[in-house]
C-alpha atoms as a PDB file:
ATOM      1  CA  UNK A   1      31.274  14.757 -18.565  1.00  0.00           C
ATOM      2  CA  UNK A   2      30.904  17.865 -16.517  1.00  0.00           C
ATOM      3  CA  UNK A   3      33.994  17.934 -14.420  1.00  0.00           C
ATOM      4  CA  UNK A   4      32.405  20.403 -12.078  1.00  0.00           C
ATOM      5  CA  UNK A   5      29.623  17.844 -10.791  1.00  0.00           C
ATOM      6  CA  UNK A   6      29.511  18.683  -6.412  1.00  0.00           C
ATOM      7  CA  UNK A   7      29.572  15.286  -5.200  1.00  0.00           C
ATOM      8  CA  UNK A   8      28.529  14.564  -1.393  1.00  0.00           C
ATOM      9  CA  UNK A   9      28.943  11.846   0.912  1.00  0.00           C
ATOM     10  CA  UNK A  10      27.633  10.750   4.193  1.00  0.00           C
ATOM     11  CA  UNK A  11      26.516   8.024   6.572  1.00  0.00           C
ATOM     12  CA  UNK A  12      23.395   8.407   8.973  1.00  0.00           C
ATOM     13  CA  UNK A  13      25.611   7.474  12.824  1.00  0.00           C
ATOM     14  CA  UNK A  14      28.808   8.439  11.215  1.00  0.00           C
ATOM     15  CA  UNK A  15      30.779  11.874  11.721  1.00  0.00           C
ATOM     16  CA  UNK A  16      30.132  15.217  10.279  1.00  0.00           C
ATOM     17  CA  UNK A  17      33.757  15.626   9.819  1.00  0.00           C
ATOM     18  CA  UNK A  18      33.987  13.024   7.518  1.00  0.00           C
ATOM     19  CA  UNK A  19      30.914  14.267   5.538  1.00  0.00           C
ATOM     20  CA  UNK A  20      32.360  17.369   4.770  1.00  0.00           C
ATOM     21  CA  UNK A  21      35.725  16.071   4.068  1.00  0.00           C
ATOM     22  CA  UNK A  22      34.342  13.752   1.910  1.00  0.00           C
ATOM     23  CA  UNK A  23      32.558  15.582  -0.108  1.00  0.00           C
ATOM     24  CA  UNK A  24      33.609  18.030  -2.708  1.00  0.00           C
ATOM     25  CA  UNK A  25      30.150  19.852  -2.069  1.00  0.00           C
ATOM     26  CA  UNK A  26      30.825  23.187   0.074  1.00  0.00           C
ATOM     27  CA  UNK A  27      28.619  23.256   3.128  1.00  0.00           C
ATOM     28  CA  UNK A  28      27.091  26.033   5.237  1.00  0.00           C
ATOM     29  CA  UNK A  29      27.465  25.829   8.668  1.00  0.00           C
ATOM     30  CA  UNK A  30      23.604  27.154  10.733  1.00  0.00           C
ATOM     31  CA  UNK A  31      23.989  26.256  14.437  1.00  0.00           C
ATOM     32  CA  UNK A  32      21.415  27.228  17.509  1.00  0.00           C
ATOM     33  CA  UNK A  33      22.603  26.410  20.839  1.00  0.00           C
ATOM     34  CA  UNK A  34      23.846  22.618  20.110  1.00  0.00           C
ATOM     35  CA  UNK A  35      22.129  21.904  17.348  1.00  0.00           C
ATOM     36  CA  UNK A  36      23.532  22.315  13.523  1.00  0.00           C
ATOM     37  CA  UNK A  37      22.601  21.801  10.321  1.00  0.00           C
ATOM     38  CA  UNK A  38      25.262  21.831   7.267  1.00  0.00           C
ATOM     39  CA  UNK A  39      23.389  22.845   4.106  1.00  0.00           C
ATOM     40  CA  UNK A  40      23.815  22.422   0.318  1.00  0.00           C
ATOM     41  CA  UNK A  41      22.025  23.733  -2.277  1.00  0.00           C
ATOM     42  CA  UNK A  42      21.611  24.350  -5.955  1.00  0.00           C
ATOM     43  CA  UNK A  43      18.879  25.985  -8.240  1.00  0.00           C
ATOM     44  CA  UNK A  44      16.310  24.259  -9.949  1.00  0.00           C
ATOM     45  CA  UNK A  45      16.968  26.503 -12.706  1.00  0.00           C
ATOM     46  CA  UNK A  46      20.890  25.876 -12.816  1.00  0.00           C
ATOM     47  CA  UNK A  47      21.975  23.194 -15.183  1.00  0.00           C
ATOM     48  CA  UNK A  48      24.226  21.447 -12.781  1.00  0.00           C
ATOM     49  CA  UNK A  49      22.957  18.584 -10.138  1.00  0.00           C
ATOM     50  CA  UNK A  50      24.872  16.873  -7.577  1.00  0.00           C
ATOM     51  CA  UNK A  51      26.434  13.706  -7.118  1.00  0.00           C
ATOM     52  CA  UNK A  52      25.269  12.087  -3.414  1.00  0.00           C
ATOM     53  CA  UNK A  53      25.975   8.993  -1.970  1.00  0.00           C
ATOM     54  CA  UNK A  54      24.430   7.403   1.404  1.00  0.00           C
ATOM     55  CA  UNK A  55      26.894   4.794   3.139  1.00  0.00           C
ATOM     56  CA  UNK A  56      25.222   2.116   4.736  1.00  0.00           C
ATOM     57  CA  UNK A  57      26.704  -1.135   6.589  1.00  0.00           C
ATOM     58  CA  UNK A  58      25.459  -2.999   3.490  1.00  0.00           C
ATOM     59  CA  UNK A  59      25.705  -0.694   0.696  1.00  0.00           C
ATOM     60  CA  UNK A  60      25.600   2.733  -0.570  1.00  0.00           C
ATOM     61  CA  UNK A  61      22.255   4.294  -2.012  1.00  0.00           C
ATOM     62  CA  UNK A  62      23.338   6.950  -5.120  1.00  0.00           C
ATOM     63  CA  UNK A  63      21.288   9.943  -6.709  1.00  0.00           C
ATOM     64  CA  UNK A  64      23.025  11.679  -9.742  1.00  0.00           C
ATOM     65  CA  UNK A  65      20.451  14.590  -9.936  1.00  0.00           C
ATOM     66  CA  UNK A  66      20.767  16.186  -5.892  1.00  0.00           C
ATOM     67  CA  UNK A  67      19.524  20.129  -5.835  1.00  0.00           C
ATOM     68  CA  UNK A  68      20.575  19.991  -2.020  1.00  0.00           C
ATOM     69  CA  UNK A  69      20.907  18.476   1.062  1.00  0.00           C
ATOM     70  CA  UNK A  70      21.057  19.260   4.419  1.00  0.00           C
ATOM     71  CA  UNK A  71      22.744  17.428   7.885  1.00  0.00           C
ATOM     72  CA  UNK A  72      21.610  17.366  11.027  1.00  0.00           C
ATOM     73  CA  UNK A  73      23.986  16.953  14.396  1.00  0.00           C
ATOM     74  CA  UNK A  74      22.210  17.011  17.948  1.00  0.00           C
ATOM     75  CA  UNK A  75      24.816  18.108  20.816  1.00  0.00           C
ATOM     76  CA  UNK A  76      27.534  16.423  18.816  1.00  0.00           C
ATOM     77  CA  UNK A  77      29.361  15.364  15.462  1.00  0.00           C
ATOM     78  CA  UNK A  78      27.419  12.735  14.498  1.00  0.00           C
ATOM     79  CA  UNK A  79      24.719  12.945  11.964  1.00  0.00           C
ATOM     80  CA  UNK A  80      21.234  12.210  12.917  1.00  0.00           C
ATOM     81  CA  UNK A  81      19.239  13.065  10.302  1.00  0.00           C
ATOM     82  CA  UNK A  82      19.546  14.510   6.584  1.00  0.00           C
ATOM     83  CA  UNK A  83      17.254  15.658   4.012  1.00  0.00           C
ATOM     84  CA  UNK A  84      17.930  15.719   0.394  1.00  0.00           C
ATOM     85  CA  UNK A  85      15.715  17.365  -2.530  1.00  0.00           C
ATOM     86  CA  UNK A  86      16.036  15.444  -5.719  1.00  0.00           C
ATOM     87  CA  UNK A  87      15.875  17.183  -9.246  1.00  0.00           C
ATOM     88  CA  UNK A  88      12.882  14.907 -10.700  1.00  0.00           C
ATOM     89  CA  UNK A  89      11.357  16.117 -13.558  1.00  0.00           C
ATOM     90  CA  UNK A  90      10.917  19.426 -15.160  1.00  0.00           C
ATOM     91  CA  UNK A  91       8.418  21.834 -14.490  1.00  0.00           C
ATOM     92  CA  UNK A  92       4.600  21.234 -16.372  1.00  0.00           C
ATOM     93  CA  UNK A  93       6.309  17.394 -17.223  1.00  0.00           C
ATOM     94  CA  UNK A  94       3.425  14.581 -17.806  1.00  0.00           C
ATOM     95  CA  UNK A  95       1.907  12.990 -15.436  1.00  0.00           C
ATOM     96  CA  UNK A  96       3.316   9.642 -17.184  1.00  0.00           C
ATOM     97  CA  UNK A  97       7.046  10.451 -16.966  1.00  0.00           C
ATOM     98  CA  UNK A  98       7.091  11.771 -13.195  1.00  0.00           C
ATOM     99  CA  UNK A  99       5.725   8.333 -12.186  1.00  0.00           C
ATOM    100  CA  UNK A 100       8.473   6.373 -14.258  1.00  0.00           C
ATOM    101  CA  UNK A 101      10.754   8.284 -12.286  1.00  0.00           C
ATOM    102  CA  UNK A 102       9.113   8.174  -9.112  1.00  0.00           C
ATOM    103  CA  UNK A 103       9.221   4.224  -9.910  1.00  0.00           C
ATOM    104  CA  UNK A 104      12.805   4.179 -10.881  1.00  0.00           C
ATOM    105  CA  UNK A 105      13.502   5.242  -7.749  1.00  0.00           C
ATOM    106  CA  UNK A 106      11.557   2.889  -5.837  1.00  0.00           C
ATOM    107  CA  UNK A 107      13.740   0.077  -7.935  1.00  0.00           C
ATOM    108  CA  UNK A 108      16.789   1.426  -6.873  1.00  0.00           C
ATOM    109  CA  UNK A 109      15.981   1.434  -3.578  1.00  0.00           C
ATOM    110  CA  UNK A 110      14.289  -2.308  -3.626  1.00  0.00           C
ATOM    111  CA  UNK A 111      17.989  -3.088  -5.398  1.00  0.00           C
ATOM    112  CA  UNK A 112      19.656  -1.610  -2.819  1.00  0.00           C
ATOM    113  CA  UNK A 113      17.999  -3.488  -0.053  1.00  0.00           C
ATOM    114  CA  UNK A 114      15.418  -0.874   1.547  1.00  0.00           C
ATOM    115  CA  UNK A 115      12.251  -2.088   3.179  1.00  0.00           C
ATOM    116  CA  UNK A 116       9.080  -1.245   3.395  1.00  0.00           C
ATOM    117  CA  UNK A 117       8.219   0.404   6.924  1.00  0.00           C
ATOM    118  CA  UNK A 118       4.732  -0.159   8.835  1.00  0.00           C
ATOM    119  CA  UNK A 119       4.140   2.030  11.961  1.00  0.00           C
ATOM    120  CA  UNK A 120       3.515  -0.649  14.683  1.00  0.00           C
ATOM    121  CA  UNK A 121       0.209   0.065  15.552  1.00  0.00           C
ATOM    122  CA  UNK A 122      -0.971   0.066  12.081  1.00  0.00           C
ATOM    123  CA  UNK A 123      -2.074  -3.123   9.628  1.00  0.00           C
ATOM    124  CA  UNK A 124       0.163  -5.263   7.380  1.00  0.00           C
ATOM    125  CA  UNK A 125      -1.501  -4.629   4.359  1.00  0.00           C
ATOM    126  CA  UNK A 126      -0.306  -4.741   0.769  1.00  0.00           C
ATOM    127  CA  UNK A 127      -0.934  -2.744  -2.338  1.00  0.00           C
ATOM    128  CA  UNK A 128      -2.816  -5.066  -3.409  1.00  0.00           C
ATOM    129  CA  UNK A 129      -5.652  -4.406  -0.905  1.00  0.00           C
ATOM    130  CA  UNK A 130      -5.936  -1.616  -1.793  1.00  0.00           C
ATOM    131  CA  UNK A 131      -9.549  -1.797  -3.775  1.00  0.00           C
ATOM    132  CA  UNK A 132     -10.995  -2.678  -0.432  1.00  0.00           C
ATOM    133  CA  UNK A 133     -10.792   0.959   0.674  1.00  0.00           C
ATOM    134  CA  UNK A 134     -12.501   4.011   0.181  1.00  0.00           C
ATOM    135  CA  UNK A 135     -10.890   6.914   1.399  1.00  0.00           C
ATOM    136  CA  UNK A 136      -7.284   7.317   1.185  1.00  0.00           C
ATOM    137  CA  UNK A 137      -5.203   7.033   4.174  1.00  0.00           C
ATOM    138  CA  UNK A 138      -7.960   5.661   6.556  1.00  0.00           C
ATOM    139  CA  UNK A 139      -9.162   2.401   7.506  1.00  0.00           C
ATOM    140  CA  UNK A 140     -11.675   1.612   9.341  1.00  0.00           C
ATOM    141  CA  UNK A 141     -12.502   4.998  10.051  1.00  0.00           C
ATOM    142  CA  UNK A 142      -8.944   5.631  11.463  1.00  0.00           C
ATOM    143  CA  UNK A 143      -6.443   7.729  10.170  1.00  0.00           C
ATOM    144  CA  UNK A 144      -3.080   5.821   8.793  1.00  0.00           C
ATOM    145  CA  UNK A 145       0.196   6.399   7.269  1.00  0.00           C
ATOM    146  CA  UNK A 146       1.487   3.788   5.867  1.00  0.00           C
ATOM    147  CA  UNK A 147      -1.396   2.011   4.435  1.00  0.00           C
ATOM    148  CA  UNK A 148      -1.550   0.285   1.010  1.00  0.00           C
ATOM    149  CA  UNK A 149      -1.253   3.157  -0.457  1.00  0.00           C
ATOM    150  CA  UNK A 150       2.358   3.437  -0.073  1.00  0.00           C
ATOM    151  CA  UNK A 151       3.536  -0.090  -0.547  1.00  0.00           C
ATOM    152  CA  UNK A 152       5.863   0.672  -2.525  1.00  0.00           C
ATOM    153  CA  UNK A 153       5.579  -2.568  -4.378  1.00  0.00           C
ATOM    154  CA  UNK A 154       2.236  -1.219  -5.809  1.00  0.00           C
ATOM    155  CA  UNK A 155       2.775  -0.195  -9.620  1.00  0.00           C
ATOM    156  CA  UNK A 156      -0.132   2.957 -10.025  1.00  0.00           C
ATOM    157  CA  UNK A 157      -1.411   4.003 -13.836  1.00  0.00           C
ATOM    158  CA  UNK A 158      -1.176   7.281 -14.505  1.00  0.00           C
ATOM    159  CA  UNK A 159      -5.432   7.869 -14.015  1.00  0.00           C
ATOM    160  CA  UNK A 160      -5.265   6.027 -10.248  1.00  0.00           C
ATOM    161  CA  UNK A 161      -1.729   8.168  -9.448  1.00  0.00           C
ATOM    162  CA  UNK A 162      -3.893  11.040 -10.228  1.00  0.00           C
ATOM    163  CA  UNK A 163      -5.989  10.199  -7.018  1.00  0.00           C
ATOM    164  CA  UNK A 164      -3.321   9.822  -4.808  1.00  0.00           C
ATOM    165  CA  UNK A 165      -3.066  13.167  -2.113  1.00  0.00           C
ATOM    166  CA  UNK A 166      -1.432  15.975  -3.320  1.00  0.00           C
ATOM    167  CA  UNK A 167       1.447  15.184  -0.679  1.00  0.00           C
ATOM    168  CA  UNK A 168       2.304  11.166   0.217  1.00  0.00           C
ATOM    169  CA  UNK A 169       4.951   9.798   1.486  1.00  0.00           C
ATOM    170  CA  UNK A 170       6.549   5.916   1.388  1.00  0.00           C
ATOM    171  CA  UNK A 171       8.492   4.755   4.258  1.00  0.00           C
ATOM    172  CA  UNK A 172      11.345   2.466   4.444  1.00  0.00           C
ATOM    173  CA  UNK A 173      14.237   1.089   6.937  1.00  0.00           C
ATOM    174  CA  UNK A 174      17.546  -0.215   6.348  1.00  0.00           C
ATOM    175  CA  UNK A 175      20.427  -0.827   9.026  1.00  0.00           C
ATOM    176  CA  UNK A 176      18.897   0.722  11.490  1.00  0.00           C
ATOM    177  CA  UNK A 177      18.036   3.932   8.907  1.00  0.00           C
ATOM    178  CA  UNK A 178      15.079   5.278   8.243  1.00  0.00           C
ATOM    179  CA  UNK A 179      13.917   7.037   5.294  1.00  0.00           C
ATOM    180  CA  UNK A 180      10.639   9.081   4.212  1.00  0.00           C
ATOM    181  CA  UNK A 181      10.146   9.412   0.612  1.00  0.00           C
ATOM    182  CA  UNK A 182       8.134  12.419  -0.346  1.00  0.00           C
ATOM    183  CA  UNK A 183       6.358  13.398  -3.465  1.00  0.00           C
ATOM    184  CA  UNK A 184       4.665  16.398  -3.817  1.00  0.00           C
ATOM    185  CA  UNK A 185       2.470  17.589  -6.623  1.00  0.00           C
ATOM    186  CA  UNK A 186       0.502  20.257  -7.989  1.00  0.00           C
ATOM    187  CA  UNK A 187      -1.373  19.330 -11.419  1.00  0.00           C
ATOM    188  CA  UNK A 188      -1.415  21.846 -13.990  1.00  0.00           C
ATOM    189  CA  UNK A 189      -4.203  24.440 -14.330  1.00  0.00           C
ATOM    190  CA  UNK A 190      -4.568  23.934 -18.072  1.00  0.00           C
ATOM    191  CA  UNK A 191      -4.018  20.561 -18.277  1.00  0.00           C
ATOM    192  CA  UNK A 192      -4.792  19.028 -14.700  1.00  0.00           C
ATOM    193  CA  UNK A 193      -5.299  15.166 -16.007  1.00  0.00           C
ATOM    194  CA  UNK A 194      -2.255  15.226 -18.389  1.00  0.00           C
ATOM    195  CA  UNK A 195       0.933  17.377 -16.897  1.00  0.00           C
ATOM    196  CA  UNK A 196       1.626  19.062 -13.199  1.00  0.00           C
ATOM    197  CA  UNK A 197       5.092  19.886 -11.381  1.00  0.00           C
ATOM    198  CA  UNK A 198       6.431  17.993  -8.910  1.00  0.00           C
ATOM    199  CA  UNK A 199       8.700  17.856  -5.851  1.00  0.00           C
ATOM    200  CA  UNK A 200      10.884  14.568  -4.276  1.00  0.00           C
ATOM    201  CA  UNK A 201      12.437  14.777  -0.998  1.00  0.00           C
ATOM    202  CA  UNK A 202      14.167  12.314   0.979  1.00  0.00           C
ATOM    203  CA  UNK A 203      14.512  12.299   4.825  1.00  0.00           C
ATOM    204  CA  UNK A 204      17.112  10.232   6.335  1.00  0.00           C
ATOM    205  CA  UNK A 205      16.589  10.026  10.264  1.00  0.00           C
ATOM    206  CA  UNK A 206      18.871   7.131  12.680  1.00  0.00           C
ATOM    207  CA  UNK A 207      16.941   4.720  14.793  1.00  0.00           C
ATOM    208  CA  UNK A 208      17.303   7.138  17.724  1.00  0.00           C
ATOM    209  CA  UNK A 209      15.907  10.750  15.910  1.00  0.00           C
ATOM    210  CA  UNK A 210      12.768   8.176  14.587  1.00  0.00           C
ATOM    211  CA  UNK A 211      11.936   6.741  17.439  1.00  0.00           C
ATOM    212  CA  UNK A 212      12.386  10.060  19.817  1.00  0.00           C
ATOM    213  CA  UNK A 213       8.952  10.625  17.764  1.00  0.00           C
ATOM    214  CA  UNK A 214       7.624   8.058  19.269  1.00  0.00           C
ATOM    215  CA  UNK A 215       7.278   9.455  22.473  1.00  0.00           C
ATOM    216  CA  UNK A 216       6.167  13.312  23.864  1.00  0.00           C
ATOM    217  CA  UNK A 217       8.717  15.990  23.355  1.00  0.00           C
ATOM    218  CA  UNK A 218       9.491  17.080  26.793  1.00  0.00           C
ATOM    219  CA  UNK A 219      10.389  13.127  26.959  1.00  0.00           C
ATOM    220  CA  UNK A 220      12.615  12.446  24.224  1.00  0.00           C
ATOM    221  CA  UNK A 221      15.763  11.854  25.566  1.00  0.00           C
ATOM    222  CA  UNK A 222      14.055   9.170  27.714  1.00  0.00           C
ATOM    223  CA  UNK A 223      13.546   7.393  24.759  1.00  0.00           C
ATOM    224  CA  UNK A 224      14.785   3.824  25.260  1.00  0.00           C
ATOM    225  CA  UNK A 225      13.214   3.430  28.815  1.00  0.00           C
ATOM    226  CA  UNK A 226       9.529   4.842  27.409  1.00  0.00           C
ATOM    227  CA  UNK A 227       9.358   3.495  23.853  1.00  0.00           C
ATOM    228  CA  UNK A 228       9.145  -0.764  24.918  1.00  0.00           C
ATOM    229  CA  UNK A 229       5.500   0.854  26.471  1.00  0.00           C
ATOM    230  CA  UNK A 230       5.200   2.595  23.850  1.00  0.00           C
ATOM    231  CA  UNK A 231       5.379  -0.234  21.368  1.00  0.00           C
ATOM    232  CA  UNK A 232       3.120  -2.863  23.299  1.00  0.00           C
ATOM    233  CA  UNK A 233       0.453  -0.606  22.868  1.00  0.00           C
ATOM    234  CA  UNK A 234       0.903   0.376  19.434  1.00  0.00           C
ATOM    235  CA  UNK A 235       0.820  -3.973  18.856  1.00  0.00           C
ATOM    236  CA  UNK A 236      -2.273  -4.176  20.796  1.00  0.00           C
ATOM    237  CA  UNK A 237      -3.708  -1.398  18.461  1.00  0.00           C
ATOM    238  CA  UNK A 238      -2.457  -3.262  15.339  1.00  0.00           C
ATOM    239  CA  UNK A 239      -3.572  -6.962  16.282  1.00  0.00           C
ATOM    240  CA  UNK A 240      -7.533  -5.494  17.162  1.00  0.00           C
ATOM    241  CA  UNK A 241      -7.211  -4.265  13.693  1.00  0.00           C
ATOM    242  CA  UNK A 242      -5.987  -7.065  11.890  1.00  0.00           C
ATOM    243  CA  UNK A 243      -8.519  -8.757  13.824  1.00  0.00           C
ATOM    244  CA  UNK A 244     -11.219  -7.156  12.528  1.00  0.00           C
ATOM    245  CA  UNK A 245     -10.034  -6.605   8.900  1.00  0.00           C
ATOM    246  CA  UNK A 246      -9.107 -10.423   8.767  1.00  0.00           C
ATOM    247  CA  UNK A 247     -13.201 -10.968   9.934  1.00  0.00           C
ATOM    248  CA  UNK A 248     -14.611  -8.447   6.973  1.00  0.00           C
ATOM    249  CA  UNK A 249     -12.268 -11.514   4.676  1.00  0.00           C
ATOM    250  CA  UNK A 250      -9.031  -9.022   3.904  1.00  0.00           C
ATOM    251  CA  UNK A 251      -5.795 -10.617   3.755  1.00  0.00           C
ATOM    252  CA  UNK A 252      -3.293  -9.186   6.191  1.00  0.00           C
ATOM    253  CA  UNK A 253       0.435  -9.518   4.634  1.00  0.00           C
ATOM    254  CA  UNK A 254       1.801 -11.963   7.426  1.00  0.00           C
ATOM    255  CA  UNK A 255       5.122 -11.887   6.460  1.00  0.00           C
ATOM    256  CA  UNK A 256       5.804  -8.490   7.290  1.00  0.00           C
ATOM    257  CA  UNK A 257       8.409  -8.196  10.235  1.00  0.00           C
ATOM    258  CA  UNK A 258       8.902  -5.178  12.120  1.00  0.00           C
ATOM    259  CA  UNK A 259      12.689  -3.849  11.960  1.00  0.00           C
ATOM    260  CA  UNK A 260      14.657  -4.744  15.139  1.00  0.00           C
ATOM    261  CA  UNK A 261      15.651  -1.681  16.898  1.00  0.00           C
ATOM    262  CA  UNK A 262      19.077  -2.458  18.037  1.00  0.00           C
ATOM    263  CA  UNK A 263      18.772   0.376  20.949  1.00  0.00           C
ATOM    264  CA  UNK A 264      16.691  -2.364  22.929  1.00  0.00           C
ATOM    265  CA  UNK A 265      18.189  -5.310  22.485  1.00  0.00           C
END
């Protein structure tokens, strides 16, 4: 066992302090005006990954292969985002054993309780509607996010993983966490069907950083009186789609909730 394995610690809400004091990862302080970010970071090429765990109220999520990680803290010492580049496979790997890892970690995070996360104002639908769709990432001639494509209870062979976008990314929520999986690839030049490189990154954001989206910039702080608006209209959008999808005979995935966002209740 390498005794020399960083290991890192932290909780999305929770304090910075106890990050870094939890951790035996050292972290670099980068701070403009009020806002910090505490960075770790490894080579690819080293031999060495890192050891990171993510508290939650229900569990911790934990990646043995972390090349670094970053924390955010807005105007304070709590954390409010992170983002955390996993080793994955090796440079030129197949096709075939990037997606059994991709899909081990989509396990692990099913085991661990993460769910799948819809944006409001688009359509329930499930991987397995997928066929009924042309063009990735749009339906009905509108541009989506987190459309079948990225349920991530959809299992992929390696020839229709090859037609996914170069960049996609699966969303999920837990405890009032957010988290954007990212997978990034670039198929080889020789060998474009067979082998290609590939990049995973997780983003970690609380309720309040993902919903500040949500609403325009200059109003972000204002985000709890503007996003209840916000939402309605984002439910109108997705019920006149489901509407029509349901009428062209696709099933919408009814059992689908929305997270509760505790911030308005």
């Amino acid at each position: 066992m390498n005794t020399n394995k960083p290991c890192l610690e932290f909780e999305i809400g929770s304090s910075i302090t106890h990050a870094t004091s939890a951790s035996t990862a050292i972290y670099k302080k980068d701070c403009v005006l009020d806002i910090c970010v505490y960075k770790f970071g490894l080579a690819f090429s080293e031999p060495v990954r890192a050891k990171l765990t993510i508290k939650t109220k229900s569990g911790d999520l934990q990646f043995d292969d972390i090349v670094s990680a970053s924390l955010g803290t807005y105007g304070g010492d709590i954390i409010g985002d992170a983002n955390v580049t996993l080793g994955g496979v090796d440079p030129g790997s197949k096709h075939s054993e990037a997606l059994h890892y991709f899909y081990q970690q989509m396990d692990e995070l099913h085991s661990e309780g993460w769910k799948r996360y819809i944006f409001q104002n688009e359509a329930r639908l499930r991987g397995s509607q997928l066929n009924n769709f042309k063009e990735h990432n749009t339906i009905l001639n509108q541009p989506v996010v987190t459309g079948p494509w990225v349920d991530p209870g959809l299992r992929l062979k390696v020839a229709e993983w090859l037609t996914q976008p170069m960049i996609s990314t699966w969303y999920f929520h837990k405890d009032g966490v957010y988290l954007l999986f990212r997978v990034q690839r670039e198929d080889s030049e020789k060998a474009p069907q067979k082998m290609g490189s590939y990049l995973f990154t997780l983003t970690f954001e609380s309720e309040a950083e993902f919903y500040k989206s949500f609403v325009k910039n200059e109003y972000r702080e204002d985000w709890i009186k503007l996003l209840p608006a916000e939402l309605n209209r984002m439910a109108q959008e997705r019920a006149q789609t489901e509407a029509r999808l349901k009428k062209m005979g696709i099933a919408i995935d009814e059992d689908y909730q929305d997270p509760p966002i505790k911030a308005l209740e």
